[in-house]
N, C-alpha and C. Protein backbone atom coordinates (compact mmCIF):
# COMPACT_ATOMS: atom_id res chain seq x y z
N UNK A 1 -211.69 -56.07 -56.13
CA UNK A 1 -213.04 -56.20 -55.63
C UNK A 1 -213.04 -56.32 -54.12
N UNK A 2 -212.35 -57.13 -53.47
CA UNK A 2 -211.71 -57.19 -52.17
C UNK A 2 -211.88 -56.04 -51.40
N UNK A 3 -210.92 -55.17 -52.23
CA UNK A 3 -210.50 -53.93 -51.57
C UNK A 3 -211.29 -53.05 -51.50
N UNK A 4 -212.52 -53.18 -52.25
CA UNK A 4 -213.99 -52.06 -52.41
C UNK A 4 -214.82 -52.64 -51.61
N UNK A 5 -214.84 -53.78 -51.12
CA UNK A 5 -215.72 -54.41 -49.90
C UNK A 5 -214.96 -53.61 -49.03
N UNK A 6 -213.81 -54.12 -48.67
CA UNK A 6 -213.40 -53.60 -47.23
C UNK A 6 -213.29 -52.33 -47.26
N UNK A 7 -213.12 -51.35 -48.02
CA UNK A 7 -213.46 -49.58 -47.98
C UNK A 7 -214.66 -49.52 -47.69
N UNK A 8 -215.69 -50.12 -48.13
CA UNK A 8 -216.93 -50.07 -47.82
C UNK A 8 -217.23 -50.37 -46.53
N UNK A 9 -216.62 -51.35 -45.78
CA UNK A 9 -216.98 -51.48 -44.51
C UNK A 9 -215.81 -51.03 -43.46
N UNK A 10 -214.78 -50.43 -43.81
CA UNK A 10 -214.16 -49.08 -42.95
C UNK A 10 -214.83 -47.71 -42.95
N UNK A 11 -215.57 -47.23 -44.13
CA UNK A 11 -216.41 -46.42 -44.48
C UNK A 11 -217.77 -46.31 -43.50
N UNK A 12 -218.07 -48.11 -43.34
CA UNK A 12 -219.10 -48.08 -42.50
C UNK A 12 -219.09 -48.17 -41.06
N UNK A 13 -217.94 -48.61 -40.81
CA UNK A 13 -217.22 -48.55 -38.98
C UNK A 13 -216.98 -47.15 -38.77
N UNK A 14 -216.56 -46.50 -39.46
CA UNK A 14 -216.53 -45.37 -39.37
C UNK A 14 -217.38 -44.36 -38.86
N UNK A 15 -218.27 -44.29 -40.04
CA UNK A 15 -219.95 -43.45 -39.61
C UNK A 15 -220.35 -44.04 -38.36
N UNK A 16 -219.82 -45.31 -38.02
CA UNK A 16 -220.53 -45.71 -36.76
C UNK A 16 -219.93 -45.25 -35.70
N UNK A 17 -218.66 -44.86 -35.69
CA UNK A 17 -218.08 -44.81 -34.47
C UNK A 17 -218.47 -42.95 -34.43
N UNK A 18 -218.48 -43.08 -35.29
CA UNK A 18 -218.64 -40.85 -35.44
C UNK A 18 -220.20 -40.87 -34.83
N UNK A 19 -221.01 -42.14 -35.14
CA UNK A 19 -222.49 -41.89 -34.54
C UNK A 19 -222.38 -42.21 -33.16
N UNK A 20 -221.43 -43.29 -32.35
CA UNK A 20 -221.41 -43.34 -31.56
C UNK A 20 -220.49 -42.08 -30.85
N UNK A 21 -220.15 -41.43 -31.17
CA UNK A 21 -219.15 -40.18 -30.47
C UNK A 21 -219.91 -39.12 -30.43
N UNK A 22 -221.24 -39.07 -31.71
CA UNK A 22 -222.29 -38.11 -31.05
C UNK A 22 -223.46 -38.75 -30.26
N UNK A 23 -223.68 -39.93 -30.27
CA UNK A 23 -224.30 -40.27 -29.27
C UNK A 23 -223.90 -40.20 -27.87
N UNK A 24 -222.64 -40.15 -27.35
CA UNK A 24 -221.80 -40.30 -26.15
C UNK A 24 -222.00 -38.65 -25.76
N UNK A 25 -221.83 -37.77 -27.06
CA UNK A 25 -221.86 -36.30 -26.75
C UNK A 25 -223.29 -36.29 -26.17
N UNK A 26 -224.31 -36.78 -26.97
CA UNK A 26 -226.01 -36.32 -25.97
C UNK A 26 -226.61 -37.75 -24.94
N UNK A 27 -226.29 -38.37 -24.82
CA UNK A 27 -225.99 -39.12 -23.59
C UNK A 27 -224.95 -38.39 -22.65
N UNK A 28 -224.52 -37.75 -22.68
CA UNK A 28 -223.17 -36.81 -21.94
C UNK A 28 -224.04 -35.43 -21.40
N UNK A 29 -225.00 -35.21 -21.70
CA UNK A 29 -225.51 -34.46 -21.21
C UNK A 29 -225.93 -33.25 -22.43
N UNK A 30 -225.61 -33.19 -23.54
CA UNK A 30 -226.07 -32.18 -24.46
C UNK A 30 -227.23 -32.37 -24.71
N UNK A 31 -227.69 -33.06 -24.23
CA UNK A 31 -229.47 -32.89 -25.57
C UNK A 31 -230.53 -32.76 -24.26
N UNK A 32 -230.78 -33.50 -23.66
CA UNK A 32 -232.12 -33.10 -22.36
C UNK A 32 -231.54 -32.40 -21.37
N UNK A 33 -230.98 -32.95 -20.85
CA UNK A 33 -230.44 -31.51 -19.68
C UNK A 33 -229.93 -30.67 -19.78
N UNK A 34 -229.38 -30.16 -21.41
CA UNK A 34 -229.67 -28.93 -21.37
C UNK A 34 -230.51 -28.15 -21.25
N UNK A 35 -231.26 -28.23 -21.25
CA UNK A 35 -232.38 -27.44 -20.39
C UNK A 35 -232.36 -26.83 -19.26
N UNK A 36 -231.94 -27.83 -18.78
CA UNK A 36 -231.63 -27.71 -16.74
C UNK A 36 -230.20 -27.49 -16.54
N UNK A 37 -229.25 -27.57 -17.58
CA UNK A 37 -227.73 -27.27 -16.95
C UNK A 37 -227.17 -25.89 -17.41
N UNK A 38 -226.09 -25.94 -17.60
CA UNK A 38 -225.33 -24.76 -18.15
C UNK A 38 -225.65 -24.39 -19.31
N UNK A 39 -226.00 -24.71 -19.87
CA UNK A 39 -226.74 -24.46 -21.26
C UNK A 39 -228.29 -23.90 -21.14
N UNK A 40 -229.18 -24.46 -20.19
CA UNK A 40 -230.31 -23.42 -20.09
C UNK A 40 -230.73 -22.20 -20.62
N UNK A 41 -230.07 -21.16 -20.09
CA UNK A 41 -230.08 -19.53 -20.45
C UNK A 41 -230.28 -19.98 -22.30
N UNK A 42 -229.21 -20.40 -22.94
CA UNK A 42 -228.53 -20.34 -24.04
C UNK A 42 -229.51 -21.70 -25.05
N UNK A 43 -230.22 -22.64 -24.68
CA UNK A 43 -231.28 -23.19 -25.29
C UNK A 43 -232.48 -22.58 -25.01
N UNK A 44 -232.84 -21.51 -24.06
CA UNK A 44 -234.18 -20.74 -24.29
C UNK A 44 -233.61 -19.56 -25.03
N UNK A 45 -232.01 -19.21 -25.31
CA UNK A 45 -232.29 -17.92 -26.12
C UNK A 45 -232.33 -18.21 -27.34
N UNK A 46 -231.42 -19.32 -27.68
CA UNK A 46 -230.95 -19.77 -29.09
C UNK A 46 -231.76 -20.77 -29.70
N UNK A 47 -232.40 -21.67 -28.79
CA UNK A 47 -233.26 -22.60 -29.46
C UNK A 47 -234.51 -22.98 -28.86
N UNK A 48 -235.35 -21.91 -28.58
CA UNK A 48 -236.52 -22.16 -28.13
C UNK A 48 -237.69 -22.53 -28.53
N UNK A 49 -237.51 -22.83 -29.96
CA UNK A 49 -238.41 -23.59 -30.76
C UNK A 49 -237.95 -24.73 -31.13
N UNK A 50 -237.11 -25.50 -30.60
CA UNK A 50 -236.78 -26.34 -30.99
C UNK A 50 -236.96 -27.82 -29.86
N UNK A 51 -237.41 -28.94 -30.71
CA UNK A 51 -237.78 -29.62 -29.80
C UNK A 51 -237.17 -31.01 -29.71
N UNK A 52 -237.08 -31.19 -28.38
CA UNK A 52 -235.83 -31.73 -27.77
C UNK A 52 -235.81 -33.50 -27.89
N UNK A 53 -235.04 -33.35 -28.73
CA UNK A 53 -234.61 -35.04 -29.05
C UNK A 53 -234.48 -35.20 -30.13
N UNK A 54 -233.71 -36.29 -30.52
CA UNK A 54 -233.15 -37.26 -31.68
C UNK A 54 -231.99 -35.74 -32.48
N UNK A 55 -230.97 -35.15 -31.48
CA UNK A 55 -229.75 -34.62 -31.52
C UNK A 55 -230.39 -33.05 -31.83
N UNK A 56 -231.60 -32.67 -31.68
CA UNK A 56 -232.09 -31.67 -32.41
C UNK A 56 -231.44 -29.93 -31.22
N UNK A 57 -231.47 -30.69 -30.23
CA UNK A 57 -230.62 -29.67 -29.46
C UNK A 57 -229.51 -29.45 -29.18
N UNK A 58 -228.56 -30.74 -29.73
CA UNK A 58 -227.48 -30.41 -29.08
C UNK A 58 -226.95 -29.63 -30.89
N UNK A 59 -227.64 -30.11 -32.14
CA UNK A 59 -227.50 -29.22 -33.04
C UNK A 59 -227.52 -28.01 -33.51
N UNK A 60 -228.49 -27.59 -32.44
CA UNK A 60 -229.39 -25.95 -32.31
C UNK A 60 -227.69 -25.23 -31.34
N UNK A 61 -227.41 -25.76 -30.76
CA UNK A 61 -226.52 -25.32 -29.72
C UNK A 61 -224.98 -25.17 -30.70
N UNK A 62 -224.91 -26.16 -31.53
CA UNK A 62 -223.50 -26.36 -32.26
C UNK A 62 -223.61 -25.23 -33.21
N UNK A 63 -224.95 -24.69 -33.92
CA UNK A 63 -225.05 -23.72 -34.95
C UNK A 63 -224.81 -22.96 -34.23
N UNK A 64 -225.36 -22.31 -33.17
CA UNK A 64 -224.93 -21.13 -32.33
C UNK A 64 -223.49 -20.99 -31.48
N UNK A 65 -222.88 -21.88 -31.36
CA UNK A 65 -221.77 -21.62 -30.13
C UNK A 65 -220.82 -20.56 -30.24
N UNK A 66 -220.69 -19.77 -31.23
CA UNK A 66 -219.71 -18.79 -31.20
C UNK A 66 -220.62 -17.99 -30.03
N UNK A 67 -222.12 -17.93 -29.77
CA UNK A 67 -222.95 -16.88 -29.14
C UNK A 67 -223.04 -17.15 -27.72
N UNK A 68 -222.77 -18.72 -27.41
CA UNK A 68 -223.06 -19.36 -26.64
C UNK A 68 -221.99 -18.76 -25.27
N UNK A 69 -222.87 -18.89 -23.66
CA UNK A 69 -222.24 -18.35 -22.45
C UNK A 69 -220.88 -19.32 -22.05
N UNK A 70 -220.00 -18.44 -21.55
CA UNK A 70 -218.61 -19.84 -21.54
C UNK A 70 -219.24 -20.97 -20.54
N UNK A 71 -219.91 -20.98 -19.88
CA UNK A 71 -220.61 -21.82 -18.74
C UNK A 71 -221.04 -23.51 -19.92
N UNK A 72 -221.82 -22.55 -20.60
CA UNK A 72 -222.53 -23.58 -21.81
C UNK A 72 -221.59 -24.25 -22.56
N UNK A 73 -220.26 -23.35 -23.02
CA UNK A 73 -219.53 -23.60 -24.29
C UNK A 73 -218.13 -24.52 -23.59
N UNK A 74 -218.31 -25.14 -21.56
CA UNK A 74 -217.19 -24.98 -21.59
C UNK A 74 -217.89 -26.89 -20.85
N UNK A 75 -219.23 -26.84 -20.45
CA UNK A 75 -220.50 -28.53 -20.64
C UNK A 75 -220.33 -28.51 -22.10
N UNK A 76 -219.94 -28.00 -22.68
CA UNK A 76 -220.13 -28.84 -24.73
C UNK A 76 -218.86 -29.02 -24.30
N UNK A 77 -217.94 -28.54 -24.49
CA UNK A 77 -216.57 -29.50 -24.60
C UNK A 77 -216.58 -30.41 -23.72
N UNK A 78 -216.66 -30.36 -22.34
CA UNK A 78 -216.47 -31.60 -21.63
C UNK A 78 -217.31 -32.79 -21.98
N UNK A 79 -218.56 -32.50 -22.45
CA UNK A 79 -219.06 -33.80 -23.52
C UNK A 79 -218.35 -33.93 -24.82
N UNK A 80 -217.65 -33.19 -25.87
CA UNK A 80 -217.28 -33.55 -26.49
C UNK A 80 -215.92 -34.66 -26.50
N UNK A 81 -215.59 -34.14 -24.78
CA UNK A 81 -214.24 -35.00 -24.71
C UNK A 81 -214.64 -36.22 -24.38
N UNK A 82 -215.58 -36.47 -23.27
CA UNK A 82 -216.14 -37.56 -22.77
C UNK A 82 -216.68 -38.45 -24.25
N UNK A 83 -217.28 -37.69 -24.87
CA UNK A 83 -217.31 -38.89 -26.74
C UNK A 83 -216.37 -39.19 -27.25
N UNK A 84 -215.02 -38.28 -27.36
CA UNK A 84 -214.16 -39.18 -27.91
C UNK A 84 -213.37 -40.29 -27.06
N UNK A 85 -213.38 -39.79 -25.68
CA UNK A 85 -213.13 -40.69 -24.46
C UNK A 85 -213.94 -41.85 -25.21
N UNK A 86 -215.00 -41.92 -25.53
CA UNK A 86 -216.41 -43.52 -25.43
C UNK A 86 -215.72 -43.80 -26.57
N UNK A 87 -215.72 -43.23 -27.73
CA UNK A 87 -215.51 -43.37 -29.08
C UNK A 87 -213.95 -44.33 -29.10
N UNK A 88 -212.75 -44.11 -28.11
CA UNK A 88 -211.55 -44.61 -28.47
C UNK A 88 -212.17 -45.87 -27.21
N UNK A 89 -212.72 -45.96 -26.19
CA UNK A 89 -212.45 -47.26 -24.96
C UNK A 89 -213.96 -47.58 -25.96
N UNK A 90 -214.71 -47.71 -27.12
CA UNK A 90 -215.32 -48.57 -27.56
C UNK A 90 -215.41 -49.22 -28.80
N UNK A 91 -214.53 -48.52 -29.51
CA UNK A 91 -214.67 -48.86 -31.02
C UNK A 91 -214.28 -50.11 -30.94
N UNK A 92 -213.64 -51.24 -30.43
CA UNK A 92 -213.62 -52.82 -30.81
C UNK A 92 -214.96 -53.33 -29.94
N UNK A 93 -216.06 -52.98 -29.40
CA UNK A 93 -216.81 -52.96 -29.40
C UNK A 93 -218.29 -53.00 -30.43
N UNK A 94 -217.79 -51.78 -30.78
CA UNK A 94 -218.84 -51.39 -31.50
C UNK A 94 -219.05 -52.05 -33.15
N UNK A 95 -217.21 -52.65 -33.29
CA UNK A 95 -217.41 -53.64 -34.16
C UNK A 95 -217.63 -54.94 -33.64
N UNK A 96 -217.38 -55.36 -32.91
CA UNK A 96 -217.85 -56.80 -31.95
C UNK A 96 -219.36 -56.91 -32.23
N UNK A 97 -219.98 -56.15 -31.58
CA UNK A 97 -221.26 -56.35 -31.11
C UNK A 97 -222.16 -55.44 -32.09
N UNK A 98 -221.83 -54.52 -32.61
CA UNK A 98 -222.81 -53.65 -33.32
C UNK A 98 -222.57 -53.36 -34.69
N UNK A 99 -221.84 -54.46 -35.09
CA UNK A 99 -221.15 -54.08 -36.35
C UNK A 99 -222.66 -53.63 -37.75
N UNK A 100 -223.62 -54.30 -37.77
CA UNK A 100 -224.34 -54.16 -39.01
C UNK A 100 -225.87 -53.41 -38.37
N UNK A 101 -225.49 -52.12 -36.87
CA UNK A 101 -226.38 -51.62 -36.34
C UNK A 101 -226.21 -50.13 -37.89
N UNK A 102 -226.97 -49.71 -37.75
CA UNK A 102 -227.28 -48.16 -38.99
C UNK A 102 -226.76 -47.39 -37.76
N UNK A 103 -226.03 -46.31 -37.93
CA UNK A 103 -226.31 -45.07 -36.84
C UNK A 103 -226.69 -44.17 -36.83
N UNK A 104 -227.27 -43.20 -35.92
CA UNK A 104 -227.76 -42.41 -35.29
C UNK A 104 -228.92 -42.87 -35.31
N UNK A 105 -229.65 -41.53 -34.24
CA UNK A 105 -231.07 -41.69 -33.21
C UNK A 105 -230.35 -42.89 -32.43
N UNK A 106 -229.13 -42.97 -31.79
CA UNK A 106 -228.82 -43.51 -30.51
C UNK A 106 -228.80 -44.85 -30.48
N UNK A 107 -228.66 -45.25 -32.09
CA UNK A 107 -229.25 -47.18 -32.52
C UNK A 107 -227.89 -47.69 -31.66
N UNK A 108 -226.17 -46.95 -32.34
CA UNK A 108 -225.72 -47.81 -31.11
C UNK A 108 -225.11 -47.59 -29.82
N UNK A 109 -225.56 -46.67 -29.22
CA UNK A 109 -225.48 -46.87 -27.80
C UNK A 109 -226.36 -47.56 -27.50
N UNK A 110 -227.53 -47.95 -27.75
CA UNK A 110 -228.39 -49.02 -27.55
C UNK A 110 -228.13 -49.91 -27.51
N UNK A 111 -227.49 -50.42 -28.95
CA UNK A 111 -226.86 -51.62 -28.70
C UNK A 111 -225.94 -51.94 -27.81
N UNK A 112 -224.91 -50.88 -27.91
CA UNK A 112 -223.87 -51.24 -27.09
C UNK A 112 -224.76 -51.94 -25.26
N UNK A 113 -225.53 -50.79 -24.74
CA UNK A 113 -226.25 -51.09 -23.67
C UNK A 113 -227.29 -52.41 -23.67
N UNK A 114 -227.52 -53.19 -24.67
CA UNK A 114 -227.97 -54.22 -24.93
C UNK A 114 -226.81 -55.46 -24.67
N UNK A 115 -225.88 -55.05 -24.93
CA UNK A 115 -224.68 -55.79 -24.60
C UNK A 115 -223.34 -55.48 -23.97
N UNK A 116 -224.07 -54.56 -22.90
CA UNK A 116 -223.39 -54.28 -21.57
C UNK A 116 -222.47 -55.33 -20.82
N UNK A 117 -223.75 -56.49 -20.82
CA UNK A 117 -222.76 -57.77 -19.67
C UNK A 117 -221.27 -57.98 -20.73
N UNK A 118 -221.15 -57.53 -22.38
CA UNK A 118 -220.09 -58.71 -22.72
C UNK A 118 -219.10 -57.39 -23.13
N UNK A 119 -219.73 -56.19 -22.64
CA UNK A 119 -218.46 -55.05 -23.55
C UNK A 119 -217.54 -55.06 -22.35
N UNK A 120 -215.96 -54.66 -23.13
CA UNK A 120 -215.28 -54.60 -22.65
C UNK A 120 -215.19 -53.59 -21.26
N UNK A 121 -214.22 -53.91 -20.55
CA UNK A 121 -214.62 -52.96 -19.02
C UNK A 121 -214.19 -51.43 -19.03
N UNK A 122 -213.40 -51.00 -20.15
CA UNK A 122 -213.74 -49.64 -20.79
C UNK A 122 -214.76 -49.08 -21.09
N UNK A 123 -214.90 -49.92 -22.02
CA UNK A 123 -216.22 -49.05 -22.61
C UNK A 123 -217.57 -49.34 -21.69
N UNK A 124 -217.66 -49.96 -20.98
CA UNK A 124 -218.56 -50.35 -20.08
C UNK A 124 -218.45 -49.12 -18.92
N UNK A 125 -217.39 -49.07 -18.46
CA UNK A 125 -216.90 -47.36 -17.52
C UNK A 125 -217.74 -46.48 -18.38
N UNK A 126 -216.96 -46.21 -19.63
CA UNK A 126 -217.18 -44.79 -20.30
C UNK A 126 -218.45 -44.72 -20.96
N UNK A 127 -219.16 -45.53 -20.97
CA UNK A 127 -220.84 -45.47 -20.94
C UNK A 127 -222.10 -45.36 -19.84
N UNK A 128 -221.23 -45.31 -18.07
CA UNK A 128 -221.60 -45.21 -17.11
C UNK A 128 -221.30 -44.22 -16.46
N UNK A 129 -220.12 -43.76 -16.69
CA UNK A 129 -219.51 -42.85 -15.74
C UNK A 129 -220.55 -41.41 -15.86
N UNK A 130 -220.67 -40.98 -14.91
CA UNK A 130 -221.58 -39.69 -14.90
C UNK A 130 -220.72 -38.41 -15.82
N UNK A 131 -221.57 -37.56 -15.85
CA UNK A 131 -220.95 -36.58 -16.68
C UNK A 131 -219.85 -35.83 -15.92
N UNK A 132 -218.75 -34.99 -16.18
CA UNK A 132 -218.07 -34.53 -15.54
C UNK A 132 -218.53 -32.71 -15.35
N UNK A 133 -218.38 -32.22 -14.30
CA UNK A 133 -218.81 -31.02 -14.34
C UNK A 133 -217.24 -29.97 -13.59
């Protein structure tokens, strides 16, 4: 019985840290400024009906990327690295402080940024640091 609790809540650290690694990806710059960055051209060709927030663009962009300009496809990886960058300098974090947050729609980077003053000085960097271009 033990052992089905704690699968259950590795199961649930889990989804969290995968929500926080796509949250780090559109905090990183995939979801609103694409619009305005390297991705532009390639969210008015590929997803121009689509409206922008709660991961809906940086999804529109992931269905398409085989189509996507290397400019666009080369800002998605450098956010994807920068999330797993957040994802490894926060996960004792994210169980510290956010352990019984639900994820996605950005619940814990929120949190985490709710408890900025006490996160560690990693993950405190890798939730500040600007995007890399």
């Amino acid at each position: 019985m033990h052992a089905k609790i704690m699968m259950g809540s590795t199961k649930r650290t889990a989804a969290a840290l995968a929500a926080l690694a796509l949250c780090a990806l559109l905090v990183a710059g995939a979801e609103a400024p694409a619009a305005q960055g390297p991705c532009a051209d390639d969210v008015a060709k590929y997803c121009k009906d689509v409206k922008p927030g709660g991961g809906r663009l940086a999804r529109c962009l992931k269905d398409n990327e085989k189509q996507l300009s290397p400019a666009c496809k080369a800002s998605i990886e450098d956010s994807r690295e920068k999330a797993k960058e957040a994802h490894q300098a926060c996960a004792d974090d994210v169980q510290k402080h956010c352990k019984g947050v639900k994820p996605g729609q950005g619940r814990i980077v929120k949190c985490l940024k709710e408890h900025e003053k006490d996160l560690s000085p990693e993950c405190k960097a890798k939730l500040t640091e600007p995007k890399r271009r």
